[in-house]
PDB file of N, CA and C in Angstrom:
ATOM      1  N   UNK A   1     -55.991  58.503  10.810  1.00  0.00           N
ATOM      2  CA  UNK A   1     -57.285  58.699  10.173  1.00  0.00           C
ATOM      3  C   UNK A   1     -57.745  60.137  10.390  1.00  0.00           C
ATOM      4  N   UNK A   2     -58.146  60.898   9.436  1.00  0.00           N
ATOM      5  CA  UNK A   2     -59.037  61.990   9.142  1.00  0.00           C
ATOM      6  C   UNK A   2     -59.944  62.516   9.674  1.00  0.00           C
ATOM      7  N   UNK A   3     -60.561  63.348   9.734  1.00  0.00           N
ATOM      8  CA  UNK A   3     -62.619  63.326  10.224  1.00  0.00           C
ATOM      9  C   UNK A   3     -62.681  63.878   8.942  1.00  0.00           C
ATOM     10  N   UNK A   4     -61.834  64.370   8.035  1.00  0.00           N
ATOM     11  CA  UNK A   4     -62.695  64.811   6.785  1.00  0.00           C
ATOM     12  C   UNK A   4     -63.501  63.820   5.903  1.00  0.00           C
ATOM     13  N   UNK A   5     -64.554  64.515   5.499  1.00  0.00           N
ATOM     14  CA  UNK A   5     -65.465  63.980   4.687  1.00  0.00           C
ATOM     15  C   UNK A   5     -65.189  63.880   3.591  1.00  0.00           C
ATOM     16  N   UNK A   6     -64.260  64.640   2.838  1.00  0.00           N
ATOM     17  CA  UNK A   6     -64.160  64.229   0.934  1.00  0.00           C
ATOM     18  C   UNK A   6     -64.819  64.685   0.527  1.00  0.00           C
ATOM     19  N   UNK A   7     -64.284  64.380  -0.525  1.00  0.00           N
ATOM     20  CA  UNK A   7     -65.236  65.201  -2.166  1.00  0.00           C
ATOM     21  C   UNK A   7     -65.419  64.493  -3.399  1.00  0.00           C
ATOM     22  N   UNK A   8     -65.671  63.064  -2.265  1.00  0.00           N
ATOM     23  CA  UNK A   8     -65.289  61.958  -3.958  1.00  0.00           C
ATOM     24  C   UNK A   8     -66.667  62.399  -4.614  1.00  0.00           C
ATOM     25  N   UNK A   9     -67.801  62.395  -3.924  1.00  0.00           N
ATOM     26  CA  UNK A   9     -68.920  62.256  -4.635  1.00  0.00           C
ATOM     27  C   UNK A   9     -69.500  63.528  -5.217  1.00  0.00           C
ATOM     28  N   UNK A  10     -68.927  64.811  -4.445  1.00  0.00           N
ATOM     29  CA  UNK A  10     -69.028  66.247  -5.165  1.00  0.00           C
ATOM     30  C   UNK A  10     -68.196  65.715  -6.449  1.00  0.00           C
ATOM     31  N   UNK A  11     -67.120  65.604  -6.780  1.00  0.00           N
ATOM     32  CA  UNK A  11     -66.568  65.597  -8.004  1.00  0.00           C
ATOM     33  C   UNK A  11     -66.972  64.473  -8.959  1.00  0.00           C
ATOM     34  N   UNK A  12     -67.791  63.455  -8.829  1.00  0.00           N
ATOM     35  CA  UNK A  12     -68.130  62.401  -9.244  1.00  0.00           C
ATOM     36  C   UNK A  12     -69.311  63.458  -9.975  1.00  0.00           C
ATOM     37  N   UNK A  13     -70.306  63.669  -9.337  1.00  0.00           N
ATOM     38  CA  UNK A  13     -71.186  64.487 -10.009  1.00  0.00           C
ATOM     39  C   UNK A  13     -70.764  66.028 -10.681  1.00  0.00           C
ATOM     40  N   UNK A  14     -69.800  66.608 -10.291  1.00  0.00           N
ATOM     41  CA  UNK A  14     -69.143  67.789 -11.227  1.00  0.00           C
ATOM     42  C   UNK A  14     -68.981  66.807 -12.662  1.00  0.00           C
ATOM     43  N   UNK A  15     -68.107  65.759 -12.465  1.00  0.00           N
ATOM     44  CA  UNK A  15     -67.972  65.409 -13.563  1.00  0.00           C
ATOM     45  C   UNK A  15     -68.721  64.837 -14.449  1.00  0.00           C
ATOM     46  N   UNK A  16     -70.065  64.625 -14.098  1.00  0.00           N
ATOM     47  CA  UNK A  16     -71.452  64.060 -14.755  1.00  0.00           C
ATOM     48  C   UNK A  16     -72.321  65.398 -15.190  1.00  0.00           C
ATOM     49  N   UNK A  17     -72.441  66.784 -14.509  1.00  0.00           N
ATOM     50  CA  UNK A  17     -72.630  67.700 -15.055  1.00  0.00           C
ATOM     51  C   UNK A  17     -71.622  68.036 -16.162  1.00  0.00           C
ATOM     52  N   UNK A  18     -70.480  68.266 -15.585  1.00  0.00           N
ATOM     53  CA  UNK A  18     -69.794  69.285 -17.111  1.00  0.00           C
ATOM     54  C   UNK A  18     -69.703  68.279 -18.031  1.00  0.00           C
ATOM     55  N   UNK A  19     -69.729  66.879 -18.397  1.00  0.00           N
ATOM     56  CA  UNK A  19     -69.698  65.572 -19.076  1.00  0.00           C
ATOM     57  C   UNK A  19     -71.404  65.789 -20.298  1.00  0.00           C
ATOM     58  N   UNK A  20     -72.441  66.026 -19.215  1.00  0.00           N
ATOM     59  CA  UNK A  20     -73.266  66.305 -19.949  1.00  0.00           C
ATOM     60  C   UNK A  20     -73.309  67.806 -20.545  1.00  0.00           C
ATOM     61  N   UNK A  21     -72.718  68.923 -20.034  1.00  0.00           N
ATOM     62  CA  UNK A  21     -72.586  70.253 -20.881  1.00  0.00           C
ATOM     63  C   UNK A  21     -72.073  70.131 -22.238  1.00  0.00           C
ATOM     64  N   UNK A  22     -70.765  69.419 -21.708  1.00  0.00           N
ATOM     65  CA  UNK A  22     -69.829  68.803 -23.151  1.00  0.00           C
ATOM     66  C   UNK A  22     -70.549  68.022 -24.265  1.00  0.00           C
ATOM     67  N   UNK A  23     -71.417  67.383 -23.400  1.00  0.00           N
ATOM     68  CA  UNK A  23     -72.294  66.701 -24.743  1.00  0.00           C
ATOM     69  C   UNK A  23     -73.680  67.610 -25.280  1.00  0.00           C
ATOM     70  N   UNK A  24     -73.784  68.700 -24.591  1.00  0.00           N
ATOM     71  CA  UNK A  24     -74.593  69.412 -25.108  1.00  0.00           C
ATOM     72  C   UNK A  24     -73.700  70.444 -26.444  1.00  0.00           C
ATOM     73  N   UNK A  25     -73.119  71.030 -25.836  1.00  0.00           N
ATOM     74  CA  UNK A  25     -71.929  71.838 -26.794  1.00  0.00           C
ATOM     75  C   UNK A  25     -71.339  71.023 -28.159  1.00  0.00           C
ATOM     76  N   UNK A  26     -71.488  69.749 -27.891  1.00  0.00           N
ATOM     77  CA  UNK A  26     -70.480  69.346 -29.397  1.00  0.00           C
ATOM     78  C   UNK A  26     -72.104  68.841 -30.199  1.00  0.00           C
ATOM     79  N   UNK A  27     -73.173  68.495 -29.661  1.00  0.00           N
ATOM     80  CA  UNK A  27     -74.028  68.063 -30.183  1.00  0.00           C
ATOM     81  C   UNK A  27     -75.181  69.472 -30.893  1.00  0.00           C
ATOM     82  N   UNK A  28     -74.709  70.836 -30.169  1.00  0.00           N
ATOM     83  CA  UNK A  28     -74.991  72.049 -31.000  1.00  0.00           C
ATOM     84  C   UNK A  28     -74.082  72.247 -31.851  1.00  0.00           C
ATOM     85  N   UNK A  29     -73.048  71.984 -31.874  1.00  0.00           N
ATOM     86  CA  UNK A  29     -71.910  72.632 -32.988  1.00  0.00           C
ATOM     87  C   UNK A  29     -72.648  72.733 -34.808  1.00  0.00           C
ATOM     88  N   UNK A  30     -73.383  71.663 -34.520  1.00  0.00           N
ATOM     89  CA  UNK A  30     -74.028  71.568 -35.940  1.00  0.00           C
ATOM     90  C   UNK A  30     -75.163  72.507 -36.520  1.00  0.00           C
ATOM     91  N   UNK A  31     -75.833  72.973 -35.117  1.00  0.00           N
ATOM     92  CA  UNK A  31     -77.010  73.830 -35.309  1.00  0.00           C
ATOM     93  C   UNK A  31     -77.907  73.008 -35.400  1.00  0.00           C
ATOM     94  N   UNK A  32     -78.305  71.581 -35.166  1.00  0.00           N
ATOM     95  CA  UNK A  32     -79.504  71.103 -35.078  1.00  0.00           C
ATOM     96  C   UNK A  32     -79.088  69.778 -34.044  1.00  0.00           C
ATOM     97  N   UNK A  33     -80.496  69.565 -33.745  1.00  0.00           N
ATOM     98  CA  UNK A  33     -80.340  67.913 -33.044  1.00  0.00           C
ATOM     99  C   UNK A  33     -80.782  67.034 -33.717  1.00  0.00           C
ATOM    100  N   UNK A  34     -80.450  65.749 -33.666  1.00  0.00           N
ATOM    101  CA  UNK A  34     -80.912  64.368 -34.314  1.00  0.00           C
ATOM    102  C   UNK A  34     -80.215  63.223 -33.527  1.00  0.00           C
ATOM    103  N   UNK A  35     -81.077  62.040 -34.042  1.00  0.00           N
ATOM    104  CA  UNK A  35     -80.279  60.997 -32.951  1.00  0.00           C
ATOM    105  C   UNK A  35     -79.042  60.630 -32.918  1.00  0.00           C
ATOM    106  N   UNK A  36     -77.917  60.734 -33.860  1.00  0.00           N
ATOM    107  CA  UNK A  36     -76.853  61.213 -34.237  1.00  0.00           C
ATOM    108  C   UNK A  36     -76.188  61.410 -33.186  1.00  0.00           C
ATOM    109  N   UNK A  37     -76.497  62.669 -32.364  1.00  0.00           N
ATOM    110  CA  UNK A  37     -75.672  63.497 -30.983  1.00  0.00           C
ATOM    111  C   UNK A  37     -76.108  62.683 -29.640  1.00  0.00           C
ATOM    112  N   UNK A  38     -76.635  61.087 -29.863  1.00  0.00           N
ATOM    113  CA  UNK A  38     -76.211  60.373 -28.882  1.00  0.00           C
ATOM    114  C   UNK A  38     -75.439  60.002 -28.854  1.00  0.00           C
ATOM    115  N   UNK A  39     -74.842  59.915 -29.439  1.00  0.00           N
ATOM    116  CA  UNK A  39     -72.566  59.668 -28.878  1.00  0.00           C
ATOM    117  C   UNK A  39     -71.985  60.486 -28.083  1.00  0.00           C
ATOM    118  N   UNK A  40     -72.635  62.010 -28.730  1.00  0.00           N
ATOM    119  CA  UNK A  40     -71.911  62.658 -27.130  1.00  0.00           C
ATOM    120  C   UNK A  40     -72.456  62.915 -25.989  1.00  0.00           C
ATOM    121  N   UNK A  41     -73.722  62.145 -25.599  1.00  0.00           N
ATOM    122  CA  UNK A  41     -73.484  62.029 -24.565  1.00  0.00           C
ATOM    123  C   UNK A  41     -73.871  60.475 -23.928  1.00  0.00           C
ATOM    124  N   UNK A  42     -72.385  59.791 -24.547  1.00  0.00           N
ATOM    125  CA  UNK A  42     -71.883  58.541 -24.282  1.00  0.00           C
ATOM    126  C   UNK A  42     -70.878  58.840 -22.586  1.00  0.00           C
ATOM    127  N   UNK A  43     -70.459  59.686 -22.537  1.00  0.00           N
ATOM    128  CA  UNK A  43     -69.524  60.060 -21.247  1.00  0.00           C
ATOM    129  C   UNK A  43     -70.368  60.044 -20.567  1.00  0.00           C
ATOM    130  N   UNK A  44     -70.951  61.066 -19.927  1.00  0.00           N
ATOM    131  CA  UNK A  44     -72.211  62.098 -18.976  1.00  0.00           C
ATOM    132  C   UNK A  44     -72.653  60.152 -18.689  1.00  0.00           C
ATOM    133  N   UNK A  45     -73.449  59.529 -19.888  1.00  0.00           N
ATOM    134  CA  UNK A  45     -73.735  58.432 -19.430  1.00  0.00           C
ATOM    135  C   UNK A  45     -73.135  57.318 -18.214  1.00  0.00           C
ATOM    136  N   UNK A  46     -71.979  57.111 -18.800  1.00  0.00           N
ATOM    137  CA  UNK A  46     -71.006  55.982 -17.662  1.00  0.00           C
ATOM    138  C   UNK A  46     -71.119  56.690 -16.929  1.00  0.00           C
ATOM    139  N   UNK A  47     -71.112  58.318 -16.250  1.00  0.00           N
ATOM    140  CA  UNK A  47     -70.140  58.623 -15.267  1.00  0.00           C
ATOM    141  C   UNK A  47     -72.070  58.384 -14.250  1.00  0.00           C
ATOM    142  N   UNK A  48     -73.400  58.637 -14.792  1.00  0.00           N
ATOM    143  CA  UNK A  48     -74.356  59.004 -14.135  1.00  0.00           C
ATOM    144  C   UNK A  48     -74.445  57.755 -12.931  1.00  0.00           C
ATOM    145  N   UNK A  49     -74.169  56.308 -12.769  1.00  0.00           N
ATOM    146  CA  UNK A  49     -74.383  55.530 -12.107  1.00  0.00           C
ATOM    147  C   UNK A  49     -74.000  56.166 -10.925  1.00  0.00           C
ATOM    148  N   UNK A  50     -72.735  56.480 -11.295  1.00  0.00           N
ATOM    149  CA  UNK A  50     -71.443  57.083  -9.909  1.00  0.00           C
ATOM    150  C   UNK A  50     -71.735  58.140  -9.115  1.00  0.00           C
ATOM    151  N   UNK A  51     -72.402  58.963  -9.986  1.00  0.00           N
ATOM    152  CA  UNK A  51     -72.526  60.192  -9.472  1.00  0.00           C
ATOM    153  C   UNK A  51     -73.927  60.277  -8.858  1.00  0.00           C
ATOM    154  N   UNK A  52     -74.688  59.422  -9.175  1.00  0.00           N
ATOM    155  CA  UNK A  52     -76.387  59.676  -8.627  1.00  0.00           C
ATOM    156  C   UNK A  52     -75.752  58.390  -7.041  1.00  0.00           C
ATOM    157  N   UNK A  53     -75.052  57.426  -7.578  1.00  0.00           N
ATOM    158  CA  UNK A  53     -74.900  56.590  -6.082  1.00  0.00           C
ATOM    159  C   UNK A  53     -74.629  57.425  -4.713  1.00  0.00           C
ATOM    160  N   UNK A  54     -74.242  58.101  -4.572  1.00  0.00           N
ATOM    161  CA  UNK A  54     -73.647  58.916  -3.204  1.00  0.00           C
ATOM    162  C   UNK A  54     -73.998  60.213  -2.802  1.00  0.00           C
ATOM    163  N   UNK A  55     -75.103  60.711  -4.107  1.00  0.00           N
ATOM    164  CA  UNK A  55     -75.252  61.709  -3.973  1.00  0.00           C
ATOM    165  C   UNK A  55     -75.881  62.132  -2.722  1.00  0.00           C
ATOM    166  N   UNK A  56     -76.657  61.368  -1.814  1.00  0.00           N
ATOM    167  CA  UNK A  56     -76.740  61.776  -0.627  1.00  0.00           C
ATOM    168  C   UNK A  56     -75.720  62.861   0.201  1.00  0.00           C
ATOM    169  N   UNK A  57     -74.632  61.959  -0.318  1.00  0.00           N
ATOM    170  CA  UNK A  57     -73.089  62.147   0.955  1.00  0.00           C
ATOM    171  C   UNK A  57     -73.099  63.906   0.511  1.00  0.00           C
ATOM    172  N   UNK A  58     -73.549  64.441  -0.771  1.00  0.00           N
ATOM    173  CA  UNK A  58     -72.801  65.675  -1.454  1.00  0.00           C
ATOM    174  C   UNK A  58     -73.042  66.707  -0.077  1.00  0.00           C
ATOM    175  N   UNK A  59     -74.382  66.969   0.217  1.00  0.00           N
ATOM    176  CA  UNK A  59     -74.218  68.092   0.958  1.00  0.00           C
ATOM    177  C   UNK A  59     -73.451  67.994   2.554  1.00  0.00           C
ATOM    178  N   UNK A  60     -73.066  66.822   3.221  1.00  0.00           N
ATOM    179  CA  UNK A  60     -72.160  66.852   3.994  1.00  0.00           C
ATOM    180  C   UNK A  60     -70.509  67.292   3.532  1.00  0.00           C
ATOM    181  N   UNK A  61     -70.794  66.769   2.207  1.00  0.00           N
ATOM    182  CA  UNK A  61     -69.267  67.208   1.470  1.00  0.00           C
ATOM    183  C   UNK A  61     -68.599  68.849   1.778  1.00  0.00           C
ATOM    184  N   UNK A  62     -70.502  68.979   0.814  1.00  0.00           N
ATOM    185  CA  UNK A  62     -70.079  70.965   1.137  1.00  0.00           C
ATOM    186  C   UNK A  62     -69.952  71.421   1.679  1.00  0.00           C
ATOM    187  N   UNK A  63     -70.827  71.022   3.014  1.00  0.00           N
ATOM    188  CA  UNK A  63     -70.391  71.768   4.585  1.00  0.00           C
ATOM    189  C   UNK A  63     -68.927  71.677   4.934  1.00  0.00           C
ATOM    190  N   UNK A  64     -68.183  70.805   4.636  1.00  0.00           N
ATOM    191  CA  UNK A  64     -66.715  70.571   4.732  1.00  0.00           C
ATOM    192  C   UNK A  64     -65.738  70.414   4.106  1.00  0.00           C
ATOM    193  N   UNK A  65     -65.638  71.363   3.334  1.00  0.00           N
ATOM    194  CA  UNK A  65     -65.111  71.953   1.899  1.00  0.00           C
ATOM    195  C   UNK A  65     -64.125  73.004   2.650  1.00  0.00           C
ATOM    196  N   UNK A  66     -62.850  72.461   2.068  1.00  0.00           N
ATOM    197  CA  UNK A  66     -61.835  72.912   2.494  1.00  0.00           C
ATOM    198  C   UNK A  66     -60.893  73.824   1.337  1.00  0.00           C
ATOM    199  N   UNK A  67     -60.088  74.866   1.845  1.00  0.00           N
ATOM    200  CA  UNK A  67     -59.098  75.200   0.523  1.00  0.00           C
ATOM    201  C   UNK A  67     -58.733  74.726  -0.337  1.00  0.00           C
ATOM    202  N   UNK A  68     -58.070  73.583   0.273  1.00  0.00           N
ATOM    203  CA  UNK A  68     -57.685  72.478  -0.296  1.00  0.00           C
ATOM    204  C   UNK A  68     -58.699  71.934  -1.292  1.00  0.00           C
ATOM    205  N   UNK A  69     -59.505  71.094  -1.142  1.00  0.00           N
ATOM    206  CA  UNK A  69     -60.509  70.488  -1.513  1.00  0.00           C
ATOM    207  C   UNK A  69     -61.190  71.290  -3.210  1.00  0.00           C
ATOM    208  N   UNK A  70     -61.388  72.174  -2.524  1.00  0.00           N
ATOM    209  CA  UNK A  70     -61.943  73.240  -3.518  1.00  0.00           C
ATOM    210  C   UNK A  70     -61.121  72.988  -4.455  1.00  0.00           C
ATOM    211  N   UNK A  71     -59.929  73.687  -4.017  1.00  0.00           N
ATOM    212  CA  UNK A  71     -58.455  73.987  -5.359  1.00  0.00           C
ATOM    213  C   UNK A  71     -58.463  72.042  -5.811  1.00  0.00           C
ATOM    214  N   UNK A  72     -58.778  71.518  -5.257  1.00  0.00           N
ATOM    215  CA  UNK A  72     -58.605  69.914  -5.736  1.00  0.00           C
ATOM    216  C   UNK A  72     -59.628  69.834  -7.125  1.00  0.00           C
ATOM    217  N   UNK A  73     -60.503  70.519  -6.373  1.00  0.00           N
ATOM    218  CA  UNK A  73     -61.976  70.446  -7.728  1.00  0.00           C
ATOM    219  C   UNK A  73     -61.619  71.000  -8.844  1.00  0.00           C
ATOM    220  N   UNK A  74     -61.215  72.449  -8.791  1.00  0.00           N
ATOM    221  CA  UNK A  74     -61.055  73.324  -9.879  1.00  0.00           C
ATOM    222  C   UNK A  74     -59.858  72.264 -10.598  1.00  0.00           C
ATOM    223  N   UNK A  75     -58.417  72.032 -10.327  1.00  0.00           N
ATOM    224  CA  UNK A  75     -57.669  71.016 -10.686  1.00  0.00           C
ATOM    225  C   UNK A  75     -58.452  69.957 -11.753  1.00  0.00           C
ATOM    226  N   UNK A  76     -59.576  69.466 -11.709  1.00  0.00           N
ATOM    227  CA  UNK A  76     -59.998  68.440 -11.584  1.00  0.00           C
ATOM    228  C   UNK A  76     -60.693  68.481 -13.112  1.00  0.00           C
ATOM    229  N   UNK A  77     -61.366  70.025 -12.930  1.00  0.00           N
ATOM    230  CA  UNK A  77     -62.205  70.206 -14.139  1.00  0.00           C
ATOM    231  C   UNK A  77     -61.091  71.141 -15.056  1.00  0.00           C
ATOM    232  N   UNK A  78     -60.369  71.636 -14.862  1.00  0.00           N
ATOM    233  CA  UNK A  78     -59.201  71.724 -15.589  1.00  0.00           C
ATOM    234  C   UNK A  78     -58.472  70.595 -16.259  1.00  0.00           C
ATOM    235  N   UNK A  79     -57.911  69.752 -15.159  1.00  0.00           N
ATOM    236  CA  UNK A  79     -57.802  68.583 -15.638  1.00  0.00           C
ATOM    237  C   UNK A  79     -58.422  67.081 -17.212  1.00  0.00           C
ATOM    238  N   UNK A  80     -59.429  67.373 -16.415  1.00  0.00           N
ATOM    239  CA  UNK A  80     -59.921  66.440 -17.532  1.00  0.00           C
ATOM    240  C   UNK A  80     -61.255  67.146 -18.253  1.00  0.00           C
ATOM    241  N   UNK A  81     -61.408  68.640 -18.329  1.00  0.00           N
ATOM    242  CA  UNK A  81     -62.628  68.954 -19.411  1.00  0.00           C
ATOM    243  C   UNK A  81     -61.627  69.959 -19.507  1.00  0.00           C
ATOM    244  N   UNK A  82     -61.968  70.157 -21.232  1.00  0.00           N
ATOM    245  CA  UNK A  82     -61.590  71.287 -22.006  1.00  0.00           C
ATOM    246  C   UNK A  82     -62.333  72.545 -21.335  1.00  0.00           C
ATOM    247  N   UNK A  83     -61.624  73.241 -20.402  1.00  0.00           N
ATOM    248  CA  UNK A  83     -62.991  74.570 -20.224  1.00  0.00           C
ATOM    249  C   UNK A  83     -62.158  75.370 -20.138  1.00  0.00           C
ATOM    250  N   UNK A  84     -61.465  76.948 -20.522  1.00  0.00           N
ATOM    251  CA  UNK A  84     -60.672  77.635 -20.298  1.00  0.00           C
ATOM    252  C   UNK A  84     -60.477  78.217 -18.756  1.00  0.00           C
ATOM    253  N   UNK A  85     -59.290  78.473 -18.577  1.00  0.00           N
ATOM    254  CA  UNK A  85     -59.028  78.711 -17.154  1.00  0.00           C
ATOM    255  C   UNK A  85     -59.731  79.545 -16.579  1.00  0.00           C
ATOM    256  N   UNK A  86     -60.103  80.412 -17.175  1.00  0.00           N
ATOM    257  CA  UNK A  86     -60.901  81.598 -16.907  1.00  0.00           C
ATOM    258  C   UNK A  86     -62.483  81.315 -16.618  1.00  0.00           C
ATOM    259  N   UNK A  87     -62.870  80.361 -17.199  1.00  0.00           N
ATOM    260  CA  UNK A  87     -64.258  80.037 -16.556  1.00  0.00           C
ATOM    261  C   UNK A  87     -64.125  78.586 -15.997  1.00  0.00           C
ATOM    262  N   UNK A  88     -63.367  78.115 -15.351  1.00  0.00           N
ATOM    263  CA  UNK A  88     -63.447  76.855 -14.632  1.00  0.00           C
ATOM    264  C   UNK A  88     -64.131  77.561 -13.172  1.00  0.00           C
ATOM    265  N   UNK A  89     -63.439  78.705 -12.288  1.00  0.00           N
ATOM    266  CA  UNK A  89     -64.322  78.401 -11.445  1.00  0.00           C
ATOM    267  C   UNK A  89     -65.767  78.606 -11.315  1.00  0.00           C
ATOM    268  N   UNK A  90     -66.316  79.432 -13.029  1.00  0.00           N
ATOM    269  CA  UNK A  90     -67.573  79.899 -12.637  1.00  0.00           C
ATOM    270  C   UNK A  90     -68.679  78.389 -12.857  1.00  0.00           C
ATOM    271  N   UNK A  91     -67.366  77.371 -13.942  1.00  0.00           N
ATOM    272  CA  UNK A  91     -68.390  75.929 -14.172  1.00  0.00           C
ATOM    273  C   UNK A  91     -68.127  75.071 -12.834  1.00  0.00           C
ATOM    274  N   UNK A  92     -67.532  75.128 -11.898  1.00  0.00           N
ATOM    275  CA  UNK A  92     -67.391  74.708 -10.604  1.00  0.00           C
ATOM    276  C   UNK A  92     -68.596  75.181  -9.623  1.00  0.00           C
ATOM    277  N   UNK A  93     -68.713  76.578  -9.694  1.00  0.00           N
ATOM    278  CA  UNK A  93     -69.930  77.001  -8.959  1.00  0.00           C
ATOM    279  C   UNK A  93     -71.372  76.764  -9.313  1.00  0.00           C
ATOM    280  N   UNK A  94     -71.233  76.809 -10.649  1.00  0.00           N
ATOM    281  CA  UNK A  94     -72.645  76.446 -11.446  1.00  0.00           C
ATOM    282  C   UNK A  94     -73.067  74.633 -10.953  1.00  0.00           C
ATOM    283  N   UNK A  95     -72.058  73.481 -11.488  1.00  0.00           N
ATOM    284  CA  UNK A  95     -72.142  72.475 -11.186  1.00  0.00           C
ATOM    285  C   UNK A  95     -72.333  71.877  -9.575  1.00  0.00           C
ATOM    286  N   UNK A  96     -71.954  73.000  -8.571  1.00  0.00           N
ATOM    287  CA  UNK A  96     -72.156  72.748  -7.293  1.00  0.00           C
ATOM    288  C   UNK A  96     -74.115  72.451  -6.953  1.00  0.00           C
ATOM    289  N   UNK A  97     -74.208  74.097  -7.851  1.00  0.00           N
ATOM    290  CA  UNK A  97     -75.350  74.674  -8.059  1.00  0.00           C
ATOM    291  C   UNK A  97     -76.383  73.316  -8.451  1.00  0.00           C
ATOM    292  N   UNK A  98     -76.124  72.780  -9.297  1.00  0.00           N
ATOM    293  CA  UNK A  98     -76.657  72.096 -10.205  1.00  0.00           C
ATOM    294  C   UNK A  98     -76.969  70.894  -9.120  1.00  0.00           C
ATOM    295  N   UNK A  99     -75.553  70.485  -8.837  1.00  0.00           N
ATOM    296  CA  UNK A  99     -75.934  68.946  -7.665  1.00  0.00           C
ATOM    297  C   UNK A  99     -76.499  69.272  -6.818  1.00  0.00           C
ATOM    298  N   UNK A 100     -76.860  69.801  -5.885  1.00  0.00           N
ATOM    299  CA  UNK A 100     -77.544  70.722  -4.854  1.00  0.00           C
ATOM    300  C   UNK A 100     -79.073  70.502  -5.017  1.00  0.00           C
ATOM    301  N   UNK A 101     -79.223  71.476  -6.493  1.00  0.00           N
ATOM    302  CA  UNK A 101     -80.725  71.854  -7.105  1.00  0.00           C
ATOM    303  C   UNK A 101     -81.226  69.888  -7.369  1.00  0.00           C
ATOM    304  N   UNK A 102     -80.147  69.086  -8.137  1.00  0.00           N
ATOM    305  CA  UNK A 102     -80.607  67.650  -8.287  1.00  0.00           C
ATOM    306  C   UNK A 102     -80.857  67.064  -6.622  1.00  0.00           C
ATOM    307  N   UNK A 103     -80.370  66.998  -6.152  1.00  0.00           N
ATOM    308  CA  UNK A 103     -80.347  66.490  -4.848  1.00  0.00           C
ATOM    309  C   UNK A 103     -81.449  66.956  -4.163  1.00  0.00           C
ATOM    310  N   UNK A 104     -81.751  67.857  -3.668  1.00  0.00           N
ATOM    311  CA  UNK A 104     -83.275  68.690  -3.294  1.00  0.00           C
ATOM    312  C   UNK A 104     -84.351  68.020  -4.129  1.00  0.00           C
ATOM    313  N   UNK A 105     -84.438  67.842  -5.464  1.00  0.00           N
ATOM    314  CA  UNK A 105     -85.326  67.492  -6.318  1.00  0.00           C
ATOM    315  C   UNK A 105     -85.562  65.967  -6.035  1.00  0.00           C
ATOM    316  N   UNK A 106     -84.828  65.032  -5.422  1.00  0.00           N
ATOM    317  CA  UNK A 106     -84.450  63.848  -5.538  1.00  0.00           C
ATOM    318  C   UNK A 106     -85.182  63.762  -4.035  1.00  0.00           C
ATOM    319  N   UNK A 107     -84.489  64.747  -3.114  1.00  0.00           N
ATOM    320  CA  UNK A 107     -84.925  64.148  -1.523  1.00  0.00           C
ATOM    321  C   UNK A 107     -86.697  64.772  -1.840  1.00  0.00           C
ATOM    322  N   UNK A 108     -87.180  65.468  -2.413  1.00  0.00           N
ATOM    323  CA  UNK A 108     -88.819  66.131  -2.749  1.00  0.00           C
ATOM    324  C   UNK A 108     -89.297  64.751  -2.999  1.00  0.00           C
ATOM    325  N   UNK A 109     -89.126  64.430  -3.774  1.00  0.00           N
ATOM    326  CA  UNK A 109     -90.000  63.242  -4.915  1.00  0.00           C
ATOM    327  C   UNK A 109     -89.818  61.868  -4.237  1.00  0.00           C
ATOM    328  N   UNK A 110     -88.812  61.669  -3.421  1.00  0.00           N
ATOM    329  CA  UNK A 110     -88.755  60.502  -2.403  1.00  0.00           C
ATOM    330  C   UNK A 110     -89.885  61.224  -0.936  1.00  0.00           C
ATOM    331  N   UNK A 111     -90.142  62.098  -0.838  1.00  0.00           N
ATOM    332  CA  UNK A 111     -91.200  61.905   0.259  1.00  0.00           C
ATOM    333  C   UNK A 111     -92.407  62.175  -0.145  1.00  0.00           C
ATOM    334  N   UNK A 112     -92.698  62.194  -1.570  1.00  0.00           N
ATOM    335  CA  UNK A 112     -94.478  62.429  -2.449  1.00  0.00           C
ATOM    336  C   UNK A 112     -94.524  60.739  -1.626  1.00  0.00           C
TER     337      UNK A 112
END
């Protein structure tokens, strides 16, 4: 057994951010919005259960974010989102960004 912590739930929510980017991007392609461009974001949807469940765990994740781990992520959003190689790690840093900024917002509004 391990002491590492993982990155299931960092990448659970990477993939609920860039899921919803993706559905922002194909739902501009047209130049307008309408209710229409709720299909794309049919993904971002399924993945939000997963990714808001654990989000607690994320910032222990980050503190223990390994080479490894990292290069697992970038893999990951390479893997399964269209994003060119060249900006995967800057949508990796942004989406870190992003769960972080949600998570803060989440632990605020649970102690109003």
């Amino acid at each position: 057994m391990t002491d590492e912590v993982g990155i299931k739930e960092t990448k659970e929510m990477i993939g609920f951010i860039v899921e919803l980017g993706n559905g922002v991007g194909k739902s501009l392609e047209d130049g307008e919005w309408n209710v229409t461009d709720f299909v794309h974001f049919m993904d971002a949807l399924m993945m939000a259960p997963a990714a808001f469940q654990g989000m607690n765990q994320i910032p222990a994740e980050f503190e223990d974010l390994s080479e490894a781990e990292i290069k697992e992520l970038v893999d990951y959003v390479v893997e399964e989102f269209d994003i060119p190689q060249d900006q995967v790690e800057a949508v990796i840093e942004r989406a870190i960004d992003i769960a972080w900024d949600i998570y803060e917002l989440i632990k605020m509004i649970g102690q109003m």
